[in-house]
PDB file of N, CA and C in Angstrom:
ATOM      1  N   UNK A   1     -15.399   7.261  -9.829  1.00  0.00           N
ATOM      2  CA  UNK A   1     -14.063   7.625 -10.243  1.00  0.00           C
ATOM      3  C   UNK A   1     -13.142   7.823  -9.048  1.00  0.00           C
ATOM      4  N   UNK A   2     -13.838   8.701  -7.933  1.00  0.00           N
ATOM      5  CA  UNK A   2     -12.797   8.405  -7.263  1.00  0.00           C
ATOM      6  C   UNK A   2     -12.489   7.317  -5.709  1.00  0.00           C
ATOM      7  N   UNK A   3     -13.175   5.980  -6.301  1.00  0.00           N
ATOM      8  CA  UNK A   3     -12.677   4.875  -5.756  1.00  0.00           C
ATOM      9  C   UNK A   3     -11.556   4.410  -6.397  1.00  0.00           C
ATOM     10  N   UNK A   4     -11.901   4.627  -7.937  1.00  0.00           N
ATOM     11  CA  UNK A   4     -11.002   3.979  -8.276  1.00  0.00           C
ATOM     12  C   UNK A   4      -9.370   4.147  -8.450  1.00  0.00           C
ATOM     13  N   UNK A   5      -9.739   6.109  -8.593  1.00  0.00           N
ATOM     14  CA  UNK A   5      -8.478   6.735  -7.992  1.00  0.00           C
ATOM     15  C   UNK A   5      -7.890   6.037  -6.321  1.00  0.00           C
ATOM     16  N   UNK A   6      -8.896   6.151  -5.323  1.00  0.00           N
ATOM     17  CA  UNK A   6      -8.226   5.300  -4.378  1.00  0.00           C
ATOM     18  C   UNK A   6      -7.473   4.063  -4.232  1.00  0.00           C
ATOM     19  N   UNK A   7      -8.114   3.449  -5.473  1.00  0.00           N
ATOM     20  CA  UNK A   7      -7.521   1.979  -5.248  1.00  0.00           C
ATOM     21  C   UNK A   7      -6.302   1.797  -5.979  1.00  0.00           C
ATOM     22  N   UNK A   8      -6.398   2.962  -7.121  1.00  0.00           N
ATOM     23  CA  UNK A   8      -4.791   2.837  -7.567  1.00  0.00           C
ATOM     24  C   UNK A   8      -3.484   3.554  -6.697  1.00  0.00           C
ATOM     25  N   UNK A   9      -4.012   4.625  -5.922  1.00  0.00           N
ATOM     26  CA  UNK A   9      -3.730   4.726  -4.728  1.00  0.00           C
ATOM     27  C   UNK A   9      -2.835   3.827  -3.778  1.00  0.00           C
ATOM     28  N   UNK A  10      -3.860   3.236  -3.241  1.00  0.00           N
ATOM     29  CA  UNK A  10      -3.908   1.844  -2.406  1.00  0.00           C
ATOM     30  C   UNK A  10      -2.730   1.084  -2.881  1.00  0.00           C
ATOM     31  N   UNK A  11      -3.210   0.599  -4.191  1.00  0.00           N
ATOM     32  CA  UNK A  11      -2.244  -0.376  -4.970  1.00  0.00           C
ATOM     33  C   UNK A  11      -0.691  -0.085  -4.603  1.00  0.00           C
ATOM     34  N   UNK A  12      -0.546   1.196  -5.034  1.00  0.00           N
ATOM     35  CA  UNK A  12       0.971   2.425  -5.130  1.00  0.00           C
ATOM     36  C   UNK A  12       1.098   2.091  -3.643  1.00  0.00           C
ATOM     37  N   UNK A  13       0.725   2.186  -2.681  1.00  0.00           N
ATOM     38  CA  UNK A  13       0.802   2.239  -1.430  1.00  0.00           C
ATOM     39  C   UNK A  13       0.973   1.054  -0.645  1.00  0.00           C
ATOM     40  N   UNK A  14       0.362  -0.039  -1.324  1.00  0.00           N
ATOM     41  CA  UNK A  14       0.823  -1.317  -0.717  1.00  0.00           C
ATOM     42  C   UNK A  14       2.078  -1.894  -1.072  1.00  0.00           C
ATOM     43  N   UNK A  15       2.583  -1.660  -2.323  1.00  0.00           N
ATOM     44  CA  UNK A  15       4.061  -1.302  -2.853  1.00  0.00           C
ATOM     45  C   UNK A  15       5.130  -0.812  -1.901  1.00  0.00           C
ATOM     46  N   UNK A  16       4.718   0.196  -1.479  1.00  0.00           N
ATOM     47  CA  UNK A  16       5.934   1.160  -0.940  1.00  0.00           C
ATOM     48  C   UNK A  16       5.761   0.399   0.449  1.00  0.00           C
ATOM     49  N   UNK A  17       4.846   0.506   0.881  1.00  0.00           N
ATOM     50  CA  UNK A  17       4.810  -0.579   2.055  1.00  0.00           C
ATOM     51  C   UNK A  17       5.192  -1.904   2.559  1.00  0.00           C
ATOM     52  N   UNK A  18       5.580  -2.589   1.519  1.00  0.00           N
ATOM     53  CA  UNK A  18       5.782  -3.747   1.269  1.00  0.00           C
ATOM     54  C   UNK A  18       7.240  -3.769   1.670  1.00  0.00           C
ATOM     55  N   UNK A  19       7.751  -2.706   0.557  1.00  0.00           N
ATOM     56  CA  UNK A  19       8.970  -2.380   0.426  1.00  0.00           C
ATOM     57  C   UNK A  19       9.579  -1.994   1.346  1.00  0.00           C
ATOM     58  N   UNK A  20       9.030  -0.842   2.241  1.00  0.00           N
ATOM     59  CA  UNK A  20       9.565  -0.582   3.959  1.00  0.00           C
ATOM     60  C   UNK A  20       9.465  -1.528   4.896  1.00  0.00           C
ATOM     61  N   UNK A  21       8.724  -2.189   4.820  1.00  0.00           N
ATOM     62  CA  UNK A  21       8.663  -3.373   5.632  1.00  0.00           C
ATOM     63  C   UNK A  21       9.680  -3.988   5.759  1.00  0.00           C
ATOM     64  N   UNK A  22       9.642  -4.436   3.781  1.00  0.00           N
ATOM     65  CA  UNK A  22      10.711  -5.750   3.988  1.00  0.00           C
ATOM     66  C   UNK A  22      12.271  -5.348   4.166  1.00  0.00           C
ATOM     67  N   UNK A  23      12.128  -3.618   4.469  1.00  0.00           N
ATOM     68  CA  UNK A  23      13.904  -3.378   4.565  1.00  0.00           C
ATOM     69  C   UNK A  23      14.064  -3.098   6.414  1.00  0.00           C
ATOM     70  N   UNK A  24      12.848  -2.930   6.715  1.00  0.00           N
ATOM     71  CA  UNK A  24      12.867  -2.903   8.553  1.00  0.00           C
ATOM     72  C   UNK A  24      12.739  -4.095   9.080  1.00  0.00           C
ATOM     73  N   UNK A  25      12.024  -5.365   8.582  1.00  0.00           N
ATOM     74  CA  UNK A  25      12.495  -6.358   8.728  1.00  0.00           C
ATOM     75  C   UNK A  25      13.667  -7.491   8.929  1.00  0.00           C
ATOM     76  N   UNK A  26      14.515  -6.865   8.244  1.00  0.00           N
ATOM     77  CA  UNK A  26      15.570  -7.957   8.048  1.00  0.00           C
ATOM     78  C   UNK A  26      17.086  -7.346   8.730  1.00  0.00           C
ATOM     79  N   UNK A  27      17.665  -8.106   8.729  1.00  0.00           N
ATOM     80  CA  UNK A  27      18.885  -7.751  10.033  1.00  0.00           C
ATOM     81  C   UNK A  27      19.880  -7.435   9.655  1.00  0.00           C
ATOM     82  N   UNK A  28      20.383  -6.766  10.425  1.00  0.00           N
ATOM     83  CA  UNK A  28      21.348  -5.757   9.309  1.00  0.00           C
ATOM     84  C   UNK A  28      23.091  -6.321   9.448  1.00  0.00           C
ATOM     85  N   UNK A  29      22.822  -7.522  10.016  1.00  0.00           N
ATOM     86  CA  UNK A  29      24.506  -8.555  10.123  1.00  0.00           C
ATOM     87  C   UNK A  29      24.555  -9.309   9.166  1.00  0.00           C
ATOM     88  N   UNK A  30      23.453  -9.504   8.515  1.00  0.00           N
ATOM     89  CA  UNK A  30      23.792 -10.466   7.355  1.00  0.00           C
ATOM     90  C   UNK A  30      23.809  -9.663   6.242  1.00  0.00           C
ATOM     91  N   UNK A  31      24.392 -10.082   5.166  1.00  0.00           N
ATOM     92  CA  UNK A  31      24.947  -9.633   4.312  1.00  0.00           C
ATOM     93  C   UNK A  31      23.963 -10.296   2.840  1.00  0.00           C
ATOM     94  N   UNK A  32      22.586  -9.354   2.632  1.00  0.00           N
ATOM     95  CA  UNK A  32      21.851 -10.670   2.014  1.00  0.00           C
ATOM     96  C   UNK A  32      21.470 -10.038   0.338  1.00  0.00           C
ATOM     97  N   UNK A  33      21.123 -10.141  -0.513  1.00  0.00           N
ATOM     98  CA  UNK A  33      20.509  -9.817  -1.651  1.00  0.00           C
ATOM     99  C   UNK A  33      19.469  -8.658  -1.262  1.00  0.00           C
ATOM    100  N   UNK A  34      19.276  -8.124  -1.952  1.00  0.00           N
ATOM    101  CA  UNK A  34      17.682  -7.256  -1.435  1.00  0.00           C
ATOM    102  C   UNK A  34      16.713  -8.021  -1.590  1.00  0.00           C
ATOM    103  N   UNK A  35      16.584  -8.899  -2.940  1.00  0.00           N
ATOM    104  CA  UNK A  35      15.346  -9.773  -3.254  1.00  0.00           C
ATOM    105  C   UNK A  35      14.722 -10.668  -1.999  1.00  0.00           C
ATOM    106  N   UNK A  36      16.524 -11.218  -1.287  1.00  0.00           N
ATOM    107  CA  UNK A  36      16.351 -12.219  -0.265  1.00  0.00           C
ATOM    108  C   UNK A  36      16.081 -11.329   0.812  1.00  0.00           C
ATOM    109  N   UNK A  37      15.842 -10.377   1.074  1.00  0.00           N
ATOM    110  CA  UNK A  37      15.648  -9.296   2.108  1.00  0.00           C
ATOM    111  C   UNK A  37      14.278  -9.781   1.952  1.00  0.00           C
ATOM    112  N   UNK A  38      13.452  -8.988   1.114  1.00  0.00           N
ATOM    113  CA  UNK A  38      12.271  -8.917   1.009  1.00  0.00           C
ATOM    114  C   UNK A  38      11.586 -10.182   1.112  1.00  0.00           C
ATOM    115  N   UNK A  39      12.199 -11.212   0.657  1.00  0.00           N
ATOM    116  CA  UNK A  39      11.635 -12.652   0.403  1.00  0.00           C
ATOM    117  C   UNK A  39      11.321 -13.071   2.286  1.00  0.00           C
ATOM    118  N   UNK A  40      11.964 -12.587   2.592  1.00  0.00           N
ATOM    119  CA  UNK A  40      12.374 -13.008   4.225  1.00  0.00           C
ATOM    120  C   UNK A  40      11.235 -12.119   5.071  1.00  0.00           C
ATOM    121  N   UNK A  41      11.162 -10.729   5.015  1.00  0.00           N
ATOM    122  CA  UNK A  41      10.387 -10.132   5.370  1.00  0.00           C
ATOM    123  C   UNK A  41       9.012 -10.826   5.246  1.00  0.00           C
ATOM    124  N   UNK A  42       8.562 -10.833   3.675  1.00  0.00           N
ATOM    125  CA  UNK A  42       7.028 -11.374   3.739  1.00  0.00           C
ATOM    126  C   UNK A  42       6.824 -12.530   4.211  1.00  0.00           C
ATOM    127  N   UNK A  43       7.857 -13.384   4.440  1.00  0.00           N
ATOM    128  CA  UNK A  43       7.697 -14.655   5.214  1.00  0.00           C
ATOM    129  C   UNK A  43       7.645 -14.520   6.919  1.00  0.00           C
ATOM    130  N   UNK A  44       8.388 -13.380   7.817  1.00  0.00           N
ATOM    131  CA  UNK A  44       7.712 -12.614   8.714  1.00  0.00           C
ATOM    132  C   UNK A  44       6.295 -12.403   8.620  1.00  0.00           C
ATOM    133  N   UNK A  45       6.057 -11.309   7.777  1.00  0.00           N
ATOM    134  CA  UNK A  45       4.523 -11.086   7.776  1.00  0.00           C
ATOM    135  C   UNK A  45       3.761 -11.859   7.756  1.00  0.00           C
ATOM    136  N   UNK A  46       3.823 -12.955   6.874  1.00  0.00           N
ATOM    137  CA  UNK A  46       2.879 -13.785   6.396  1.00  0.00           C
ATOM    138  C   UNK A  46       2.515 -15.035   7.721  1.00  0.00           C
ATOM    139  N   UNK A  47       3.876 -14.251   9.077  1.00  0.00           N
ATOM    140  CA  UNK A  47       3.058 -15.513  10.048  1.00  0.00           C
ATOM    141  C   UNK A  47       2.201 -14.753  10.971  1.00  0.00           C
ATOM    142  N   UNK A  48       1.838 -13.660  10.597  1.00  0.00           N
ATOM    143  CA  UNK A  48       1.351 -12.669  11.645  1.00  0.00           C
ATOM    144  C   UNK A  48      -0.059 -12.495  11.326  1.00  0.00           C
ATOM    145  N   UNK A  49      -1.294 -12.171  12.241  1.00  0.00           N
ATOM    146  CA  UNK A  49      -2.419 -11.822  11.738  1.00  0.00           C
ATOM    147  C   UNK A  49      -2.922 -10.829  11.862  1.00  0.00           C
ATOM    148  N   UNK A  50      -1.939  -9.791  12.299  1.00  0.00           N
ATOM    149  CA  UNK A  50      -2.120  -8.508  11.734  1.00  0.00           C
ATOM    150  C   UNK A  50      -1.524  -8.042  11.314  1.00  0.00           C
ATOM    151  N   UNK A  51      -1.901  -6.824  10.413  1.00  0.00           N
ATOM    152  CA  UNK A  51      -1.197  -6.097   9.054  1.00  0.00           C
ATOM    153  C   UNK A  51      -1.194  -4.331   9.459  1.00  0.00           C
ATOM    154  N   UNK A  52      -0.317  -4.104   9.701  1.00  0.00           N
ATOM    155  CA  UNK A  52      -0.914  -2.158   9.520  1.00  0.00           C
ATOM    156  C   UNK A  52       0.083  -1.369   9.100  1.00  0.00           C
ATOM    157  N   UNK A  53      -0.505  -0.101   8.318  1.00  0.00           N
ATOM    158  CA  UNK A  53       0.803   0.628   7.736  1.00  0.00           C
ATOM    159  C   UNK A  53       0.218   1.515   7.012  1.00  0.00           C
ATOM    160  N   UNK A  54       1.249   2.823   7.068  1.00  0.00           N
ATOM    161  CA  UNK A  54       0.786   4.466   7.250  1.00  0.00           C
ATOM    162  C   UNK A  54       1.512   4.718   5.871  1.00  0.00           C
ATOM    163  N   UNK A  55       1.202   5.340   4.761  1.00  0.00           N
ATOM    164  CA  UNK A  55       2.043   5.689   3.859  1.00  0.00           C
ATOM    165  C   UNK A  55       1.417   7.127   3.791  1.00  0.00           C
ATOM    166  N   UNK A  56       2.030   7.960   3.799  1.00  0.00           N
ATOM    167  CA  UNK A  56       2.331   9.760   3.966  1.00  0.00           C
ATOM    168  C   UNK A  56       2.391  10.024   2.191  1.00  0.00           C
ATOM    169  N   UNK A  57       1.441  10.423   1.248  1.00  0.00           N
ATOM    170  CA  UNK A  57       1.464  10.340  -0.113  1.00  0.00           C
ATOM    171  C   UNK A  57       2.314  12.214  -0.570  1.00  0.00           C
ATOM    172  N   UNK A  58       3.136  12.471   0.400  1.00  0.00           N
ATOM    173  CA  UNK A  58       3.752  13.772   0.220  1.00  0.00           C
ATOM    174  C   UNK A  58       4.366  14.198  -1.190  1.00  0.00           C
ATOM    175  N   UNK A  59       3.090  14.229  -1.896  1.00  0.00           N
ATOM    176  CA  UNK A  59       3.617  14.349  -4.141  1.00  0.00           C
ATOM    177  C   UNK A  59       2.875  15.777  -4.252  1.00  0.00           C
ATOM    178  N   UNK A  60       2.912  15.891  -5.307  1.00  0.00           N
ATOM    179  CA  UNK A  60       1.725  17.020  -5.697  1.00  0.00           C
ATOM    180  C   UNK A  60       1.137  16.285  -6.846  1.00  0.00           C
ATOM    181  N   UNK A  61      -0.082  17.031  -7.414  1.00  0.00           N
ATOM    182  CA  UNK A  61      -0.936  16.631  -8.541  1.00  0.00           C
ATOM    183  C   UNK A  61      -0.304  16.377  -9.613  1.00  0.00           C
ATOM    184  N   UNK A  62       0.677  17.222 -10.353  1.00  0.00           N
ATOM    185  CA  UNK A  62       1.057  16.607 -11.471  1.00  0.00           C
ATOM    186  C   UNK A  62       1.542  15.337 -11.544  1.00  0.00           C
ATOM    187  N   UNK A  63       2.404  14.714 -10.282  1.00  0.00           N
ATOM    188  CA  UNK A  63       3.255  13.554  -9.711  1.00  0.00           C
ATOM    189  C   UNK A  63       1.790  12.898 -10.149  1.00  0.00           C
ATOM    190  N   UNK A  64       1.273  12.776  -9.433  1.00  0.00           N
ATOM    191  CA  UNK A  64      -0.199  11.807  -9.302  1.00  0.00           C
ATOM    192  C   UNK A  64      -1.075  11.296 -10.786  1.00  0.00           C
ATOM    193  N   UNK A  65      -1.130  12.626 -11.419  1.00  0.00           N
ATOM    194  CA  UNK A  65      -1.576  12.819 -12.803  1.00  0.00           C
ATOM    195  C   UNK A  65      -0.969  11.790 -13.524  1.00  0.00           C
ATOM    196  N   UNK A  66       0.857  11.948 -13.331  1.00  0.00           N
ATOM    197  CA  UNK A  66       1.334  11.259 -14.233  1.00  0.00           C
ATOM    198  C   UNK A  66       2.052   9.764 -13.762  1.00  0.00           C
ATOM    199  N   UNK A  67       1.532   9.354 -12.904  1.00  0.00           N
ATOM    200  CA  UNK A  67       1.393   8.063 -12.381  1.00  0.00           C
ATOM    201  C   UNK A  67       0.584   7.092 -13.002  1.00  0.00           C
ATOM    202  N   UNK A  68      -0.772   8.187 -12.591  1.00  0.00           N
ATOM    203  CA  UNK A  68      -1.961   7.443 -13.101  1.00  0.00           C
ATOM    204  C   UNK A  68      -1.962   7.576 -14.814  1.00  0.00           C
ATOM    205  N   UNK A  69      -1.497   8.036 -15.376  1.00  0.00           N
ATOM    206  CA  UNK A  69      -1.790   8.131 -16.857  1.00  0.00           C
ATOM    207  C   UNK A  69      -0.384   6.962 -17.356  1.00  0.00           C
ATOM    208  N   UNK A  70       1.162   6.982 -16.580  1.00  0.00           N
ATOM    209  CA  UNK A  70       1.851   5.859 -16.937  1.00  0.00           C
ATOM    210  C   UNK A  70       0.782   4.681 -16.681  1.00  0.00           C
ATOM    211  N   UNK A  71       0.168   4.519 -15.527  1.00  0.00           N
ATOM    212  CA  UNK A  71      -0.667   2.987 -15.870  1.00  0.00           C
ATOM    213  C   UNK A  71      -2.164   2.810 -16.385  1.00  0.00           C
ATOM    214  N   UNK A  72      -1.958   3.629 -17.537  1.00  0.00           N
ATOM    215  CA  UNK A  72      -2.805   3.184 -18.792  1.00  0.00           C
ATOM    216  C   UNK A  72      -3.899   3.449 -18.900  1.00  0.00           C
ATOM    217  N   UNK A  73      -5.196   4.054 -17.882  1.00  0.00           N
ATOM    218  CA  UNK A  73      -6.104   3.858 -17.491  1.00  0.00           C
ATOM    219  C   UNK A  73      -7.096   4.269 -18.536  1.00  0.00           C
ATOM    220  N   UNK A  74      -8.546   3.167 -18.802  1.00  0.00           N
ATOM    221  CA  UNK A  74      -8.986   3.253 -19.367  1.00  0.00           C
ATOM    222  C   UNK A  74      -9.823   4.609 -19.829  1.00  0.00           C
ATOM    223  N   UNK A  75     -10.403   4.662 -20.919  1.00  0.00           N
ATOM    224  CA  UNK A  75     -10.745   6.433 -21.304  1.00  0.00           C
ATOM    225  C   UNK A  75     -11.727   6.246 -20.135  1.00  0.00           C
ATOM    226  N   UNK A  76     -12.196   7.458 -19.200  1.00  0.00           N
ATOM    227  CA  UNK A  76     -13.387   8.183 -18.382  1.00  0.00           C
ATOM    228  C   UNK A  76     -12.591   7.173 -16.887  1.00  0.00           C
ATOM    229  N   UNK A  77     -11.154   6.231 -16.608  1.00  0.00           N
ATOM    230  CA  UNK A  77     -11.198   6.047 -15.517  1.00  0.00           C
ATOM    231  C   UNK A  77      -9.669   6.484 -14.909  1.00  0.00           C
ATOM    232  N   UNK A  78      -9.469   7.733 -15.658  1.00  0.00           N
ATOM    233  CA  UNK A  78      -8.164   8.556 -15.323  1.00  0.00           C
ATOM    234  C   UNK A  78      -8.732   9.261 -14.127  1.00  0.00           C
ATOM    235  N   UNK A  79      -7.248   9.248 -13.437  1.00  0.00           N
ATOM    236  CA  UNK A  79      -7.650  10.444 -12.009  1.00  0.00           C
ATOM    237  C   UNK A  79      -8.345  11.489 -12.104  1.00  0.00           C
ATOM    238  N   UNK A  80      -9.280  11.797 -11.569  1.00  0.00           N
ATOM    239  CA  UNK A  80     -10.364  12.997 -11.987  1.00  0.00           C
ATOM    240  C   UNK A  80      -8.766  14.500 -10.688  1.00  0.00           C
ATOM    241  N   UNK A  81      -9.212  15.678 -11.367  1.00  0.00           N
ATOM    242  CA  UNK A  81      -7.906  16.602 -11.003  1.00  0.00           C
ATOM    243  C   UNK A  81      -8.108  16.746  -9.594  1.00  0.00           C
ATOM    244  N   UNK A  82     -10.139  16.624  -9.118  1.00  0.00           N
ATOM    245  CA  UNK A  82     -10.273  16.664  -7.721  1.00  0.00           C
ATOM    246  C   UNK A  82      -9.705  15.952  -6.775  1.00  0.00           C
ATOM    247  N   UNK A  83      -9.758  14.458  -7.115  1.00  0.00           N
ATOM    248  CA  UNK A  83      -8.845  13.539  -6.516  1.00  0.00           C
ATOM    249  C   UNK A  83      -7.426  13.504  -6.340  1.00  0.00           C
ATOM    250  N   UNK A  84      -6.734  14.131  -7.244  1.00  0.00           N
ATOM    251  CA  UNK A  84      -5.799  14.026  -7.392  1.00  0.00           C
ATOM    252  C   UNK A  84      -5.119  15.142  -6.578  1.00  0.00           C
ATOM    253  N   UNK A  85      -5.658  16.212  -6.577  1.00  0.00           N
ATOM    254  CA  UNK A  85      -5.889  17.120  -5.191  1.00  0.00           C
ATOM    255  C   UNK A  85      -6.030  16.725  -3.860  1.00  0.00           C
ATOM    256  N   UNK A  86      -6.825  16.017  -3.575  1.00  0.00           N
ATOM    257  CA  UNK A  86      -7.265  15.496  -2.652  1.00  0.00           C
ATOM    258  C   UNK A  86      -6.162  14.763  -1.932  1.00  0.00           C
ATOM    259  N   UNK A  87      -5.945  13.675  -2.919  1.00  0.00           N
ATOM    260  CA  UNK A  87      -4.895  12.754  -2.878  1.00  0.00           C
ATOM    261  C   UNK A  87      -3.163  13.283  -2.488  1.00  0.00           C
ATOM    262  N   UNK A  88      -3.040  14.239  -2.986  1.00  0.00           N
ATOM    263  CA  UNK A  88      -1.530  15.012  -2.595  1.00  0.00           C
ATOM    264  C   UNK A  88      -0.957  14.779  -1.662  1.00  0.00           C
ATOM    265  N   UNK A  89      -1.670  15.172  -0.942  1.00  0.00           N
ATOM    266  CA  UNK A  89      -1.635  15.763   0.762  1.00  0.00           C
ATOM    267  C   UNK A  89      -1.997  14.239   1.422  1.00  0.00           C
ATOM    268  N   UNK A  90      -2.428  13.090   1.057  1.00  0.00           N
ATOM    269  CA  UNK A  90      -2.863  12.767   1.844  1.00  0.00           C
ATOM    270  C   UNK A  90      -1.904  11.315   3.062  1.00  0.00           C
ATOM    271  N   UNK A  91      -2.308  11.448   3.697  1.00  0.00           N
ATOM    272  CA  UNK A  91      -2.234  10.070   4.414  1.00  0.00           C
ATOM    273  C   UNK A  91      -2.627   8.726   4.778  1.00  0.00           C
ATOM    274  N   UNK A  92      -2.039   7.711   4.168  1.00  0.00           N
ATOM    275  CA  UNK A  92      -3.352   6.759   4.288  1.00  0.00           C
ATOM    276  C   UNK A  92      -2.823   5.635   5.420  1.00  0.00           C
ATOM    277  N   UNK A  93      -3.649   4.907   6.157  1.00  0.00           N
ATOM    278  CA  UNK A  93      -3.630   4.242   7.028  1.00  0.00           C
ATOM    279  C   UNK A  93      -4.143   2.759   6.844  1.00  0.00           C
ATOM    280  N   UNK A  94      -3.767   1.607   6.347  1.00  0.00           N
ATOM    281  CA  UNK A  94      -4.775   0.564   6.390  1.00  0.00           C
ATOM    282  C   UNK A  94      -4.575  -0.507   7.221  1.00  0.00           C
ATOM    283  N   UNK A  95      -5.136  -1.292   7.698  1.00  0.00           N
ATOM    284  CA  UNK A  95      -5.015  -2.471   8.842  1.00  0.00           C
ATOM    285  C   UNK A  95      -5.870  -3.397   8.216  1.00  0.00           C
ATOM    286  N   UNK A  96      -5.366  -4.714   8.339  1.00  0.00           N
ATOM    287  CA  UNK A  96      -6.211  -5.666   8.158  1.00  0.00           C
ATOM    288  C   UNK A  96      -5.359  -7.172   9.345  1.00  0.00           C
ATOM    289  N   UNK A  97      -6.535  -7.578   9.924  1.00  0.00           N
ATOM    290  CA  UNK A  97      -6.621  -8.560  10.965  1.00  0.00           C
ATOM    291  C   UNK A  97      -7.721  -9.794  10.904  1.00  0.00           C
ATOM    292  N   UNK A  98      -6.823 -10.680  11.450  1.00  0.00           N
ATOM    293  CA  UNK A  98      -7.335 -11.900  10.389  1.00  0.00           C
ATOM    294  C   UNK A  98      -7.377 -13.085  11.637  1.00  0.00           C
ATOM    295  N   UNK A  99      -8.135 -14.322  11.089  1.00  0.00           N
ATOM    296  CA  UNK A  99      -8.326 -15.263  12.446  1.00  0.00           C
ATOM    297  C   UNK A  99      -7.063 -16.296  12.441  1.00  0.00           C
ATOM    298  N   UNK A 100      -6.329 -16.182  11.279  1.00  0.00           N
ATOM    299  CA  UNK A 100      -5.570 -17.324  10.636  1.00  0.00           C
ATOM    300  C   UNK A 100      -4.107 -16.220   9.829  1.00  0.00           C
ATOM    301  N   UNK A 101      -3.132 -17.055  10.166  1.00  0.00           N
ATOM    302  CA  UNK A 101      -1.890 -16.051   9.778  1.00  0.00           C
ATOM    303  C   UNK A 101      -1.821 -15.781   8.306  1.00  0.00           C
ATOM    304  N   UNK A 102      -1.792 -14.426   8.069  1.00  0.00           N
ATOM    305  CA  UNK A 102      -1.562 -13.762   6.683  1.00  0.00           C
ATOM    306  C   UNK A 102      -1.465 -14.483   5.408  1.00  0.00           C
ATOM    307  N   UNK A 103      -1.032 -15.424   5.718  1.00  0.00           N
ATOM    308  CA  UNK A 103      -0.250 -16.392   4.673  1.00  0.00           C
ATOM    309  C   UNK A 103      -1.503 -17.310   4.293  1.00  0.00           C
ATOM    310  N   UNK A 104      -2.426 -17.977   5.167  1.00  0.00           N
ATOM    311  CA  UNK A 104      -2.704 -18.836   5.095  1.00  0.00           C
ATOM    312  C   UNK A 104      -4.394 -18.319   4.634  1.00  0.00           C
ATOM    313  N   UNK A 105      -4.410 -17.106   4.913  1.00  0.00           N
ATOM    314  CA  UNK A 105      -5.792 -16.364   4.912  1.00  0.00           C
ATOM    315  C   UNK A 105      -6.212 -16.151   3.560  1.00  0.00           C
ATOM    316  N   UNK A 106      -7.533 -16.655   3.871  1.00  0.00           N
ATOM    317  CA  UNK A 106      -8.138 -15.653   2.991  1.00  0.00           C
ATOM    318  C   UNK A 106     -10.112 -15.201   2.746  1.00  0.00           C
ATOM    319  N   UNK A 107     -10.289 -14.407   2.176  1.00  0.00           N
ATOM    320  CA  UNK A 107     -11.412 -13.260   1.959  1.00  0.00           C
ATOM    321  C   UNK A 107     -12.631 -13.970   3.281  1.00  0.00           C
ATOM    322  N   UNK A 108     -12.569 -14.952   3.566  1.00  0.00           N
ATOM    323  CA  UNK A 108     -13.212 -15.195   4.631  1.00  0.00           C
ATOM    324  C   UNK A 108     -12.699 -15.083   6.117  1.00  0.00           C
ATOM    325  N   UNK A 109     -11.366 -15.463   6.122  1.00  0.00           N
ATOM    326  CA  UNK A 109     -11.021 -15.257   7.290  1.00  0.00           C
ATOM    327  C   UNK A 109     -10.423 -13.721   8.045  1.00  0.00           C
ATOM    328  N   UNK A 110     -10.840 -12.894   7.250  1.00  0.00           N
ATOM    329  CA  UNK A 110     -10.685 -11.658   7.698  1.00  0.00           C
ATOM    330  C   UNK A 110     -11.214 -10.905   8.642  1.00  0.00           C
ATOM    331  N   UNK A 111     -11.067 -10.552  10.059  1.00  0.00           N
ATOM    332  CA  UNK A 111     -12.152 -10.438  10.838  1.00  0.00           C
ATOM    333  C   UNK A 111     -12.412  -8.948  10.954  1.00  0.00           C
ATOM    334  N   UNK A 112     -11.212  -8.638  10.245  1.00  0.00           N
ATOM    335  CA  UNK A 112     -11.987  -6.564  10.248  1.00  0.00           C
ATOM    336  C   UNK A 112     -10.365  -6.145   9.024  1.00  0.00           C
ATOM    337  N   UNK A 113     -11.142  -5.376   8.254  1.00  0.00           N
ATOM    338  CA  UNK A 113     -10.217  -4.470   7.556  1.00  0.00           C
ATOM    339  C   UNK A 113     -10.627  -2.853   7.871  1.00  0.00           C
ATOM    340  N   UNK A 114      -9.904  -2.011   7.448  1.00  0.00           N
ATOM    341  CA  UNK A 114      -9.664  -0.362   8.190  1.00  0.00           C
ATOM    342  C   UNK A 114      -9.232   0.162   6.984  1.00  0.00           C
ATOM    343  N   UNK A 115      -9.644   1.205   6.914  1.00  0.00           N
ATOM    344  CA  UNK A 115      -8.396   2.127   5.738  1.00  0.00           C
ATOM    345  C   UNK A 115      -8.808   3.877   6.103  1.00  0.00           C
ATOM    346  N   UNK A 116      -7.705   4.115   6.499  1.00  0.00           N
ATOM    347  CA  UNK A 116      -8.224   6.136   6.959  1.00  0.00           C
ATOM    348  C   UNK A 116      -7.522   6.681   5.996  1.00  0.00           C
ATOM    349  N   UNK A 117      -8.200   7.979   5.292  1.00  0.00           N
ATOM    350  CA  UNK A 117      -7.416   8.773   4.362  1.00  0.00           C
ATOM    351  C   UNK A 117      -7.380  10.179   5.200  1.00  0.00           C
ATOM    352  N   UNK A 118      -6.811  10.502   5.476  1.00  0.00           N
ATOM    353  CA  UNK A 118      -7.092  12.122   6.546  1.00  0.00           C
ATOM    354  C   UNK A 118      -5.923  12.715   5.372  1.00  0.00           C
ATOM    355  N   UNK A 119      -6.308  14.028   5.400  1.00  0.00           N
ATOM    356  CA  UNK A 119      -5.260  15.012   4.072  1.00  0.00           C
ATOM    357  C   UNK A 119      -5.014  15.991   5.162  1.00  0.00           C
ATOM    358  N   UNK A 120      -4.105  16.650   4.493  1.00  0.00           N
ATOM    359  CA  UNK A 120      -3.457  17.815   5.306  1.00  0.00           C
ATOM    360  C   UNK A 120      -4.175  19.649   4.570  1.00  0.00           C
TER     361      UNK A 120
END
């Protein structure tokens, strides 16, 4: 249970990440769509072969509770309350580095993935 709390986690986290990225990415003279912001960003990323990024999960439990219960989760694979505790406070860190650019990669060409959860 609580991997799977992590990975919905994760999921939430590669989101918001995505999302900071693609707004530190892009230049702030042009005058562009947000969509085309972001579209532009992952096309940055996607020539790079490494990936890393810190998301600070600064919620409390109920926030978390009711995250995980908006996405549906099947009966016995809802956030257990420990995790969700756990999870509050926490910080997560993941990296992934690859032999071949982001874009072009995949489940083999990965030469190390990382993920740190340290809580406060």
């Amino acid at each position: 249970m609580i991997i799977n709390a992590i990975r919905k986690t994760l999921t939430a986290t590669a989101v918001v990440g995505a999302v900071l990225a693609g707004s530190a990415a892009c230049g702030t003279a042009e005058q562009l769509s947000a969509g085309r912001k972001l579209d532009r960003a992952f096309e940055k990323l996607g020539k790079e072969k490494t990936l890393s990024f810190e998301v600070d999960l600064d919620t409390d439990v109920a926030s978390l509770k009711a995250l995980d219960a908006a996405s549906d989760p099947a009966p016995g694979e809802e956030i257990p309350d420990k995790a969700a505790e756990v999870l509050s406070g926490a910080k997560i860190t993941v990296t992934v580095q690859s032999k071949k650019p982001l874009e072009e990669s995949g489940e083999k060409d990965l030469v190390g993935t990382t993920m740190r959860v340290s809580t406060s």
